[in-house]
C-alpha atoms as a PDB file:
ATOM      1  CA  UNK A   1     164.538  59.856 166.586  1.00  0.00           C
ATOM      2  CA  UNK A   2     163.220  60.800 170.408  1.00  0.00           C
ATOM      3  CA  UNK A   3     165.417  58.290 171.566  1.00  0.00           C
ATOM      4  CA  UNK A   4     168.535  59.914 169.979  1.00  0.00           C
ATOM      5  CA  UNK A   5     167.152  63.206 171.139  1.00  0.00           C
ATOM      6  CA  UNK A   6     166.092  62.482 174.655  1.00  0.00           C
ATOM      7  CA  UNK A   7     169.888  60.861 174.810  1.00  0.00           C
ATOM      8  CA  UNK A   8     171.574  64.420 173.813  1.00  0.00           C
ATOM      9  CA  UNK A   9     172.194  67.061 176.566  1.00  0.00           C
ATOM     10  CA  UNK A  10     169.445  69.419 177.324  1.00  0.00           C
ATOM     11  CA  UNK A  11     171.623  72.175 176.522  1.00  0.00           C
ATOM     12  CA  UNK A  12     172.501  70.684 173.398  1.00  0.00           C
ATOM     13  CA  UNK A  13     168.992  70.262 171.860  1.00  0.00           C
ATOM     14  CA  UNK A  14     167.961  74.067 173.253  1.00  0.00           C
ATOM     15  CA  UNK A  15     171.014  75.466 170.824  1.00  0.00           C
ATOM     16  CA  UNK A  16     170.107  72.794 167.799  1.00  0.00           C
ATOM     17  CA  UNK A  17     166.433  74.313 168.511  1.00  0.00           C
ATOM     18  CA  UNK A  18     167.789  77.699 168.170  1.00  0.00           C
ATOM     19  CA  UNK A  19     170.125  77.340 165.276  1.00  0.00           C
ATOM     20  CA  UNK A  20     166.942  75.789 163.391  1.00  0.00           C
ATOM     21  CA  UNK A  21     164.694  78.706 164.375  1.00  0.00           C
ATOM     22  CA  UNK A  22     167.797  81.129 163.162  1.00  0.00           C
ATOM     23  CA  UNK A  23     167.802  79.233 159.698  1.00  0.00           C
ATOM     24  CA  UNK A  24     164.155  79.665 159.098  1.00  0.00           C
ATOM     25  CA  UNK A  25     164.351  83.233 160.085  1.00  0.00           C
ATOM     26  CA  UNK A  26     167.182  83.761 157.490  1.00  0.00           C
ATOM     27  CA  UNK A  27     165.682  81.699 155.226  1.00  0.00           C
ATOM     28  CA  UNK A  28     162.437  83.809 155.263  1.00  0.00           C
ATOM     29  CA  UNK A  29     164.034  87.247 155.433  1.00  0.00           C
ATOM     30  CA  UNK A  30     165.776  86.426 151.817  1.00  0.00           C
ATOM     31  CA  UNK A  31     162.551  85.324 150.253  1.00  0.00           C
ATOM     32  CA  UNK A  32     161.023  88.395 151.446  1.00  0.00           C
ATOM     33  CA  UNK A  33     163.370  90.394 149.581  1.00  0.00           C
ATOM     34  CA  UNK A  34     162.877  88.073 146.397  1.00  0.00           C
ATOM     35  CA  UNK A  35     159.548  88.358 146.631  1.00  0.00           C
ATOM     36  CA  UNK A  36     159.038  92.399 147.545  1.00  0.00           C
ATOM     37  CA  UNK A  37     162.695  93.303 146.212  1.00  0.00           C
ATOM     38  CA  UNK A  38     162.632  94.537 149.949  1.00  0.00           C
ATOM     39  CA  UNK A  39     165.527  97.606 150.188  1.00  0.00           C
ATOM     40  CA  UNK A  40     166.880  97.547 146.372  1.00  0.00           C
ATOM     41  CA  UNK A  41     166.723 101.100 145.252  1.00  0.00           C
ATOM     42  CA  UNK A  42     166.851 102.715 142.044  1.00  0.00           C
ATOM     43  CA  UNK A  43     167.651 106.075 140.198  1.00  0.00           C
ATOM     44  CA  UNK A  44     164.302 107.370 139.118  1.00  0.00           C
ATOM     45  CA  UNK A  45     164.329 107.575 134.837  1.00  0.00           C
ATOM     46  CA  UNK A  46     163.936 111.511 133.326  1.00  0.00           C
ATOM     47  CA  UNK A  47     160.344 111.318 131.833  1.00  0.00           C
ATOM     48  CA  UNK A  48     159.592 115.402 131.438  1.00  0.00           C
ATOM     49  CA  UNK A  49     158.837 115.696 127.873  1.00  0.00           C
ATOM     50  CA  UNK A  50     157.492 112.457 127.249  1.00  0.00           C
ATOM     51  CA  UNK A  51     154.315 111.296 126.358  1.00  0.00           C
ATOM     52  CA  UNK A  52     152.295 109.720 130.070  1.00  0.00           C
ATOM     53  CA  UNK A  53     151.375 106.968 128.087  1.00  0.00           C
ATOM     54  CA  UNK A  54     155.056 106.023 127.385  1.00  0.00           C
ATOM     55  CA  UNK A  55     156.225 107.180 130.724  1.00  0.00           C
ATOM     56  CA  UNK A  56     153.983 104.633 132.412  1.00  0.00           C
ATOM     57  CA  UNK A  57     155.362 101.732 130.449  1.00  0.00           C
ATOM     58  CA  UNK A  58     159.025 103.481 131.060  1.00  0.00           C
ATOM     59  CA  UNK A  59     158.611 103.463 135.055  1.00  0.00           C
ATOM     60  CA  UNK A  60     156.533 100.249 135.084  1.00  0.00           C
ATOM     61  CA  UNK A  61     159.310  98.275 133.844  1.00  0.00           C
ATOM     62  CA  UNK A  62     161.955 100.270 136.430  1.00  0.00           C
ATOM     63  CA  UNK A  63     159.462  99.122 138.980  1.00  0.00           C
ATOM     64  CA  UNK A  64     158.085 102.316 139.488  1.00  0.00           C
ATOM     65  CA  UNK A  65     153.992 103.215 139.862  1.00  0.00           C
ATOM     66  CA  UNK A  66     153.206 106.394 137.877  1.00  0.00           C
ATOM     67  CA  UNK A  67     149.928 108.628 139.394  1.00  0.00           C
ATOM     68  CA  UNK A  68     148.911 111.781 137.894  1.00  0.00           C
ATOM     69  CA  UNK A  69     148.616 114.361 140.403  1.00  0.00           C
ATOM     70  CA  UNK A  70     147.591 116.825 138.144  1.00  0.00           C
ATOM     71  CA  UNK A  71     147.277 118.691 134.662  1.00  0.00           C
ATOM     72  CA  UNK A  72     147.772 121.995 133.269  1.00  0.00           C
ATOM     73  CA  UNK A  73     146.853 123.617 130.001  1.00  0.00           C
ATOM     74  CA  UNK A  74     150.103 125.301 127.738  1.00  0.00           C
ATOM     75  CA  UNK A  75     148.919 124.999 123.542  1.00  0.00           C
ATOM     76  CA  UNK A  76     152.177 125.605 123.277  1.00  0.00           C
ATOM     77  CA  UNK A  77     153.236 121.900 124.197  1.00  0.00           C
ATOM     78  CA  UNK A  78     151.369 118.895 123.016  1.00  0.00           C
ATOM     79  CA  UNK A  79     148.658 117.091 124.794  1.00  0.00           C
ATOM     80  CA  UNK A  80     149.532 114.716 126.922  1.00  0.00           C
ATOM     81  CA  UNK A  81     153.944 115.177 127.667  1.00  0.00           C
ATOM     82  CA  UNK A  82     154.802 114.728 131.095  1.00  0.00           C
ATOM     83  CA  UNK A  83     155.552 118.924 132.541  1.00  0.00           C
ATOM     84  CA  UNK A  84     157.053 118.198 135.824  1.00  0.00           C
ATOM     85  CA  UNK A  85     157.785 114.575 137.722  1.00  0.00           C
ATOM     86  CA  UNK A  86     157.978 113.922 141.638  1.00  0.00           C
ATOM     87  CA  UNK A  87     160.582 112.493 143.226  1.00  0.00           C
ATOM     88  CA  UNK A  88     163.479 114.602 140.378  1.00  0.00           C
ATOM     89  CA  UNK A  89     164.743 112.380 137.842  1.00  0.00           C
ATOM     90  CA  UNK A  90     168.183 110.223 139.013  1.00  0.00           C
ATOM     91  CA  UNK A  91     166.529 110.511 142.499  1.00  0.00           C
ATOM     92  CA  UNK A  92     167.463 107.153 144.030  1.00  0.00           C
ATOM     93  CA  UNK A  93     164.750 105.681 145.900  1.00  0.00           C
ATOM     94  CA  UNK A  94     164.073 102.410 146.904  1.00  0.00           C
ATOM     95  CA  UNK A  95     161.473 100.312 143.797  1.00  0.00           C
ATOM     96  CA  UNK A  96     157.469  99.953 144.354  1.00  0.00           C
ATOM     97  CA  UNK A  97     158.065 103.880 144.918  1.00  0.00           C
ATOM     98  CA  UNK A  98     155.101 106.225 143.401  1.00  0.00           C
ATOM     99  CA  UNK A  99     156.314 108.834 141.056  1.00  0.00           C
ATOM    100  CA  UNK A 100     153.578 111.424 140.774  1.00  0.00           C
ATOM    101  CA  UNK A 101     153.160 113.371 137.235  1.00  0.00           C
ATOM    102  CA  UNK A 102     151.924 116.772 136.080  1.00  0.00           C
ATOM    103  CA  UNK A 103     150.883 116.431 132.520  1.00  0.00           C
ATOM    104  CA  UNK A 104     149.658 119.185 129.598  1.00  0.00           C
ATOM    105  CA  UNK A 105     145.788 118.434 129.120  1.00  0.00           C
ATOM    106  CA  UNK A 106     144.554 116.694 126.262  1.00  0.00           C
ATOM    107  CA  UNK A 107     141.376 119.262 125.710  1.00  0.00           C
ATOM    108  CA  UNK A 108     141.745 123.241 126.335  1.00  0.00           C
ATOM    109  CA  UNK A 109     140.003 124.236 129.113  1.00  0.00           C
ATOM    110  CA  UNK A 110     136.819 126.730 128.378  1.00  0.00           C
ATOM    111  CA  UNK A 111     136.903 130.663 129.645  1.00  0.00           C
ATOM    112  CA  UNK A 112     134.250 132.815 129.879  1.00  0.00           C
ATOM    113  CA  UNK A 113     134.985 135.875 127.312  1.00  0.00           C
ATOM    114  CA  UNK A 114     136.181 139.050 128.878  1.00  0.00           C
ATOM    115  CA  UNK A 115     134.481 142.257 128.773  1.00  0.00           C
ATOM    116  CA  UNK A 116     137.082 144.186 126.862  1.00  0.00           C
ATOM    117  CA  UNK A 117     134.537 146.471 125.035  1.00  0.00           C
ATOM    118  CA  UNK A 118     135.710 149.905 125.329  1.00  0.00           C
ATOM    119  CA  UNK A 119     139.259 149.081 126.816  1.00  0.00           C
ATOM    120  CA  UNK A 120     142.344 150.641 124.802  1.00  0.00           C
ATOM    121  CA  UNK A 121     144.440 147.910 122.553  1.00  0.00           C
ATOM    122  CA  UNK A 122     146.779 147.847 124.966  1.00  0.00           C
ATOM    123  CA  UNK A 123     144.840 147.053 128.098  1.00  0.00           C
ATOM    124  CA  UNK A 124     142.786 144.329 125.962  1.00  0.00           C
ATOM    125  CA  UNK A 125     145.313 142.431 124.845  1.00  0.00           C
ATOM    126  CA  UNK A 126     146.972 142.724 128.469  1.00  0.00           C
ATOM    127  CA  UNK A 127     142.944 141.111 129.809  1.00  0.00           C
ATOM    128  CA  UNK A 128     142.836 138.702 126.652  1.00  0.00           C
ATOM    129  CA  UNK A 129     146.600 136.822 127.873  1.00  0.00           C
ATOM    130  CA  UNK A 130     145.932 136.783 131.881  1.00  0.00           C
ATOM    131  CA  UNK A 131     142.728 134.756 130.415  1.00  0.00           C
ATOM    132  CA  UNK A 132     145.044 132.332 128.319  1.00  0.00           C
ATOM    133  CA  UNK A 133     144.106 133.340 124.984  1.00  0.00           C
ATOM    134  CA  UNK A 134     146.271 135.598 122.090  1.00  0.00           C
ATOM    135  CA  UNK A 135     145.728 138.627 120.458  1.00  0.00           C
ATOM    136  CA  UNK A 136     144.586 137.666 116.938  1.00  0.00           C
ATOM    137  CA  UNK A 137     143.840 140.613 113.871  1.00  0.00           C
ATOM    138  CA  UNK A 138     143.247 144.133 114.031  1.00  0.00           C
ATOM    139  CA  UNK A 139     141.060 146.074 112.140  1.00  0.00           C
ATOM    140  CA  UNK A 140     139.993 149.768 112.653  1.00  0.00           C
ATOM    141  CA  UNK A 141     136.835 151.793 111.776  1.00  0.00           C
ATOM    142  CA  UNK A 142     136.134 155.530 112.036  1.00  0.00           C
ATOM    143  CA  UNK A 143     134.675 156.169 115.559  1.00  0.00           C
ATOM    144  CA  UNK A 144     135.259 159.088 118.296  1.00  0.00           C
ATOM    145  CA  UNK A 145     136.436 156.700 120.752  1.00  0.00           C
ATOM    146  CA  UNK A 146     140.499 156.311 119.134  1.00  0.00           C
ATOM    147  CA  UNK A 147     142.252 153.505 120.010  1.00  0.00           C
ATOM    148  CA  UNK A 148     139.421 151.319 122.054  1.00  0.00           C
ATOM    149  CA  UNK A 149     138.107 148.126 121.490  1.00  0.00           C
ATOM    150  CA  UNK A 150     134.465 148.430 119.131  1.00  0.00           C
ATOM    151  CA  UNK A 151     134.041 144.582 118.629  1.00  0.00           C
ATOM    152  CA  UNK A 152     135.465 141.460 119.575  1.00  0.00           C
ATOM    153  CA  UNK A 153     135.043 137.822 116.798  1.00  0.00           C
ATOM    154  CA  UNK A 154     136.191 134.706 116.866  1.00  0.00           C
ATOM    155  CA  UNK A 155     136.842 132.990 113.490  1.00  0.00           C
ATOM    156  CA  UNK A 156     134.665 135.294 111.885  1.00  0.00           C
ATOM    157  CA  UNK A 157     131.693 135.543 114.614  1.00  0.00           C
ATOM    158  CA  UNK A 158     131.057 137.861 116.804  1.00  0.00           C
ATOM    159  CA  UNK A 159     131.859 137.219 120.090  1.00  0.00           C
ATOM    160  CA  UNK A 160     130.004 138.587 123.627  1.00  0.00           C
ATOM    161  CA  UNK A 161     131.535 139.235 127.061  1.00  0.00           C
ATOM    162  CA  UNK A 162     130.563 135.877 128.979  1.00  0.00           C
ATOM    163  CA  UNK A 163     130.692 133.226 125.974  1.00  0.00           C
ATOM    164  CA  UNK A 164     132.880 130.033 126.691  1.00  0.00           C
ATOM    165  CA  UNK A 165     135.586 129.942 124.537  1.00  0.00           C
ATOM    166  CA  UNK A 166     138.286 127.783 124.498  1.00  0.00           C
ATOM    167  CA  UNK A 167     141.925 129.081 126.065  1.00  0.00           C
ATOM    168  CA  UNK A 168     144.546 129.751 123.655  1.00  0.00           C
ATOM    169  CA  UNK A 169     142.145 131.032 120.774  1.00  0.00           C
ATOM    170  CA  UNK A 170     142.781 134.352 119.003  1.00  0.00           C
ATOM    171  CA  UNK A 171     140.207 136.849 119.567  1.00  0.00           C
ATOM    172  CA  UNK A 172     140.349 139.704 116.820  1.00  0.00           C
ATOM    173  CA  UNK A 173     139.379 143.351 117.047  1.00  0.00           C
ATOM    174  CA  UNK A 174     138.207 146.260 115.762  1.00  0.00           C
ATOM    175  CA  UNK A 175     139.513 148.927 116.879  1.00  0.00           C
ATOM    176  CA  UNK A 176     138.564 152.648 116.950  1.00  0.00           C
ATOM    177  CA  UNK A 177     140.335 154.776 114.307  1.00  0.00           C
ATOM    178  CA  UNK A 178     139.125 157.977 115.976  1.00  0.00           C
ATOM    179  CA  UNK A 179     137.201 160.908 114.085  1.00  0.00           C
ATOM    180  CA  UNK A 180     137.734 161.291 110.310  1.00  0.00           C
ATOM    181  CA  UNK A 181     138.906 164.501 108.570  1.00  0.00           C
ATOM    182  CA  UNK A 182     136.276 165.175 106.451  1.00  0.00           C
ATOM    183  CA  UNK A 183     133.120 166.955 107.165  1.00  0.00           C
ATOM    184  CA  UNK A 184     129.796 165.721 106.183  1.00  0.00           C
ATOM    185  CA  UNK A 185     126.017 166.821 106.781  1.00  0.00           C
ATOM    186  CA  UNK A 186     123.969 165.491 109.435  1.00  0.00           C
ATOM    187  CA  UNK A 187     122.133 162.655 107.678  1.00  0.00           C
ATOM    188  CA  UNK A 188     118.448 162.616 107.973  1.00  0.00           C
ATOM    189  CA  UNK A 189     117.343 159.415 110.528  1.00  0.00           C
ATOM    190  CA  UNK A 190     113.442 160.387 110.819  1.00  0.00           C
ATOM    191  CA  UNK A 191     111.413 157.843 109.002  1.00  0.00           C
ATOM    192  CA  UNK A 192     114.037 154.975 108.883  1.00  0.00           C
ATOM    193  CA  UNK A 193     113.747 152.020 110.895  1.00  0.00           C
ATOM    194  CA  UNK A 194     117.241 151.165 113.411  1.00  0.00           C
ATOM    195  CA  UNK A 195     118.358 148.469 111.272  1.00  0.00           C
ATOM    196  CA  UNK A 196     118.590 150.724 107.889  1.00  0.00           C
ATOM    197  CA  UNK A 197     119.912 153.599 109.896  1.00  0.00           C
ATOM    198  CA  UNK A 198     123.102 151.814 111.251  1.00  0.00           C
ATOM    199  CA  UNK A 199     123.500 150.454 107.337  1.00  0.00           C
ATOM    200  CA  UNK A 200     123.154 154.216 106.378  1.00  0.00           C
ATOM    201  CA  UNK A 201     125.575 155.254 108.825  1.00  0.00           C
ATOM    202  CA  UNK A 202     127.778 152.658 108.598  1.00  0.00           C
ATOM    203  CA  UNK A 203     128.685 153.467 104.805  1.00  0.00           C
ATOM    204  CA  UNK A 204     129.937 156.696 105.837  1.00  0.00           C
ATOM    205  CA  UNK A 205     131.561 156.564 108.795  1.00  0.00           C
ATOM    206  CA  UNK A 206     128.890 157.413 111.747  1.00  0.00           C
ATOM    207  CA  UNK A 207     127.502 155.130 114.496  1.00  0.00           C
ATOM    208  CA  UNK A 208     124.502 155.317 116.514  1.00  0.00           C
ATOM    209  CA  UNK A 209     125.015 157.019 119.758  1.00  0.00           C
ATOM    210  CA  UNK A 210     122.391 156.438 122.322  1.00  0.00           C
ATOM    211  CA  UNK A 211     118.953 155.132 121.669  1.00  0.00           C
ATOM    212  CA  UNK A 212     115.780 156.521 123.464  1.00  0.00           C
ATOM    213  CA  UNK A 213     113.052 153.914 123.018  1.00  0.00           C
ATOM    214  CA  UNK A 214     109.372 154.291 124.292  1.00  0.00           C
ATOM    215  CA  UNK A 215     108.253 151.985 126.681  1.00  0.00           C
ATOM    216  CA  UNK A 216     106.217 149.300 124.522  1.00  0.00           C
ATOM    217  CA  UNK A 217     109.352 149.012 122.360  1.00  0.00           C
ATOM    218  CA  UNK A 218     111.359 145.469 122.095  1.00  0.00           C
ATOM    219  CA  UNK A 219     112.468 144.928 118.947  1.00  0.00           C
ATOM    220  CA  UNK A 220     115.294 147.750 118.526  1.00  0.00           C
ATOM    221  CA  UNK A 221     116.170 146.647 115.163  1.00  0.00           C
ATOM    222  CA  UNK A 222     112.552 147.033 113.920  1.00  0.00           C
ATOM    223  CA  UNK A 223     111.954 150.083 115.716  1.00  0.00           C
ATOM    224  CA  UNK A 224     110.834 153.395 113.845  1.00  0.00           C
ATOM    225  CA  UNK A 225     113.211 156.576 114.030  1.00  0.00           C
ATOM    226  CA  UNK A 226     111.198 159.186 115.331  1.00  0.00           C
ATOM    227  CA  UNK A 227     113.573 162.467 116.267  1.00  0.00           C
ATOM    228  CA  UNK A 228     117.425 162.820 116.098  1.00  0.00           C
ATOM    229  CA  UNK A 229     120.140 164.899 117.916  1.00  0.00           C
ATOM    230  CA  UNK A 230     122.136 166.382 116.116  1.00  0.00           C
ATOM    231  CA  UNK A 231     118.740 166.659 113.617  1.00  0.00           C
ATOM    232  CA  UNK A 232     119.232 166.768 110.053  1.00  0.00           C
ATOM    233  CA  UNK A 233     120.656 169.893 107.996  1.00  0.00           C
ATOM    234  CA  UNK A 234     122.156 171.136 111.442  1.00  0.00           C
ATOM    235  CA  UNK A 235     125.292 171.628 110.441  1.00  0.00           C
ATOM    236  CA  UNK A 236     128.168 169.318 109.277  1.00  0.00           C
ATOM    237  CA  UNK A 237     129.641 166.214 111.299  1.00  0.00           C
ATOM    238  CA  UNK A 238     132.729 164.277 111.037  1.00  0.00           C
ATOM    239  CA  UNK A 239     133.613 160.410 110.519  1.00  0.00           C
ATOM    240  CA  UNK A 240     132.782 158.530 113.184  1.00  0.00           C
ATOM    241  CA  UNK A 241     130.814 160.912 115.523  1.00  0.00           C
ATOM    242  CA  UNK A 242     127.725 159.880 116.838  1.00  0.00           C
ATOM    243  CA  UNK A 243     123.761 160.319 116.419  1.00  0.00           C
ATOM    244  CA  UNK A 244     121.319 159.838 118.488  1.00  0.00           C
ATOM    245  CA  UNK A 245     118.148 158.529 118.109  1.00  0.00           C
ATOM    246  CA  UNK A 246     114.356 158.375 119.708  1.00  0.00           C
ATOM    247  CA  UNK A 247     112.402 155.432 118.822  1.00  0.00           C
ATOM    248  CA  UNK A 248     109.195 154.153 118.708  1.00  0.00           C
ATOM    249  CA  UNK A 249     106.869 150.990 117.372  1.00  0.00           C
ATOM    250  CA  UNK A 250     104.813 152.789 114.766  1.00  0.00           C
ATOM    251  CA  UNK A 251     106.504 154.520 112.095  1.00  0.00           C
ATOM    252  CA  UNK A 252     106.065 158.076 112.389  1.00  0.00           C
ATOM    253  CA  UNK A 253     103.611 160.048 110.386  1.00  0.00           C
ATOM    254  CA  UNK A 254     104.851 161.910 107.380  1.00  0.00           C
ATOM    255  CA  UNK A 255     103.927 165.128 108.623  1.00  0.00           C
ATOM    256  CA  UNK A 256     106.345 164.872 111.390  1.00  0.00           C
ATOM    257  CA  UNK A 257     109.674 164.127 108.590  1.00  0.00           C
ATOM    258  CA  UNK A 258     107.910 165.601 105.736  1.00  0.00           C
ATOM    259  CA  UNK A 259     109.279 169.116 105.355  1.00  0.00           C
ATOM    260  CA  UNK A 260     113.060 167.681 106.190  1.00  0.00           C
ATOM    261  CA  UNK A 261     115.165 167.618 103.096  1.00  0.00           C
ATOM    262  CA  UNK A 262     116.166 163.411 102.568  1.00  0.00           C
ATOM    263  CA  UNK A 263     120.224 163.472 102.694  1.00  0.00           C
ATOM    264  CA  UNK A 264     122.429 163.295 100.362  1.00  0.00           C
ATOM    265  CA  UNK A 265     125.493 162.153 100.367  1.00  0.00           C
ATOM    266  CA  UNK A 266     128.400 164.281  98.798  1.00  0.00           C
ATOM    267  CA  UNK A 267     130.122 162.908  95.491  1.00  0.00           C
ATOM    268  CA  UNK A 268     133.082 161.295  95.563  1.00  0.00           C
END
């Protein structure tokens, strides 16, 4: 083999030297494309709508990686479908290509509970969908303040400004009815203890207003009812004005209610 070599032209065995070199090169280059599928491009498959775990089997066998860049929250939509894809679908790009995903989230996301107390229906429900969550029932009661929010529940519970909730819940409300036509005496507070007097009051229409307590006081609830503005007999009220109330620990002495006449309530 050297002998038939060394008997060839030098100029001969540099282009046999080259040619082999070129054939190895070529030879390389076309397994490299085998192997990598080096500059084969594809039209990206439509997966909006789709479930991610079915959309990574669906670009996985196109030859496509799927990576979730992010996730949103819409109840509308079920957990999970694909919202938006990146590159567009029938994009052609060349294969091994990353397609990023934005999917709906499996779990709704908490929010912290508005303060909506006092707002008009309008405005509340307005608050209550920039938050994510939906206007649920409506209920009214007799009180001064027409048309505002008086209380706020969820499912049946009462719900405070601040609680986590979950987004897309409905959040019913009672709402102010304003003052009620008919005209009523001032009921007599003195002697009764917070709890019974919003009970009392409740059954006909009035609310508490503001309540004065003395300084050693923490239990409002259990508090004693020791003077009242308007105070009782003084005149007539309507529905859903308000009464308010001084408070103390110790329930009053009798002499202090004793000569007030207890309320009565008109017949029906």
């Amino acid at each position: 083999m050297i002998k038939y070599i060394t008997s060839r032209p030098l100029w001969f065995n540099i282009l046999v030297a080259i040619g082999g070199i070129f054939l190895l090169l070529v030879i390389f280059i076309l397994l490299l494309g085998v192997i990598t599928r080096h500059g084969k491009s594809s039209n990206v498959p439509y997966v909006v709508g789709k479930n991610i775990n079915d959309v990574e089997r669906q670009l996985g066998d196109a030859g496509f990686e799927t990576v979730i860049q992010d996730s949103v929250y819409y109840d509308s939509l079920p957990p999970g479908i694909v919202i938006k894809q990146v590159p567009d679908a029938d994009a052609v790009v060349k294969v091994n290509r990353t397609v990023y995903v934005i999917i709906n989230r499996f779990v709704a996301p908490d929010v912290s509970m508005p303060n909506i107390i006092g707002y008009s229906l309008r405005n509340a429900q307005y608050t209550l969908e920039s938050m994510g969550l939906k206007l649920g029932d409506t209920t009214t009661r007799v009180d001064f303040a027409k048309n505002t929010v008086l209380e706020i529940s969820l499912n049946g519970k009462d719900v405070k400004p601040g609680d986590k909730i979950k987004v897309g819940s409905r959040i019913d409300l009672v709402i102010a009815s304003g003052r009620g036509e008919e005209e009523i005496k001032v009921p007599k507070l003195i002697g009764l203890q917070v709890a019974d007097a919003r009970v009392l009051l409740e059954q006909y229409g009035l609310n508490l207003g503001a309540i004065v307590r003395s300084p050693d006081v923490t239990d409002i609830d259990n508090a004693w009812i020791y003077r009242q503005e308007p105070m009782p007999g003084a005149g007539r009220i309507r529905a859903g004005q308000l009464i308010d109330v001084w408070v103390q620990v110790d329930r009053p002495v009798s002499d202090s209610f004793q000569n007030e006449q207890p309320f009565q309530f008109p017949e029906q």
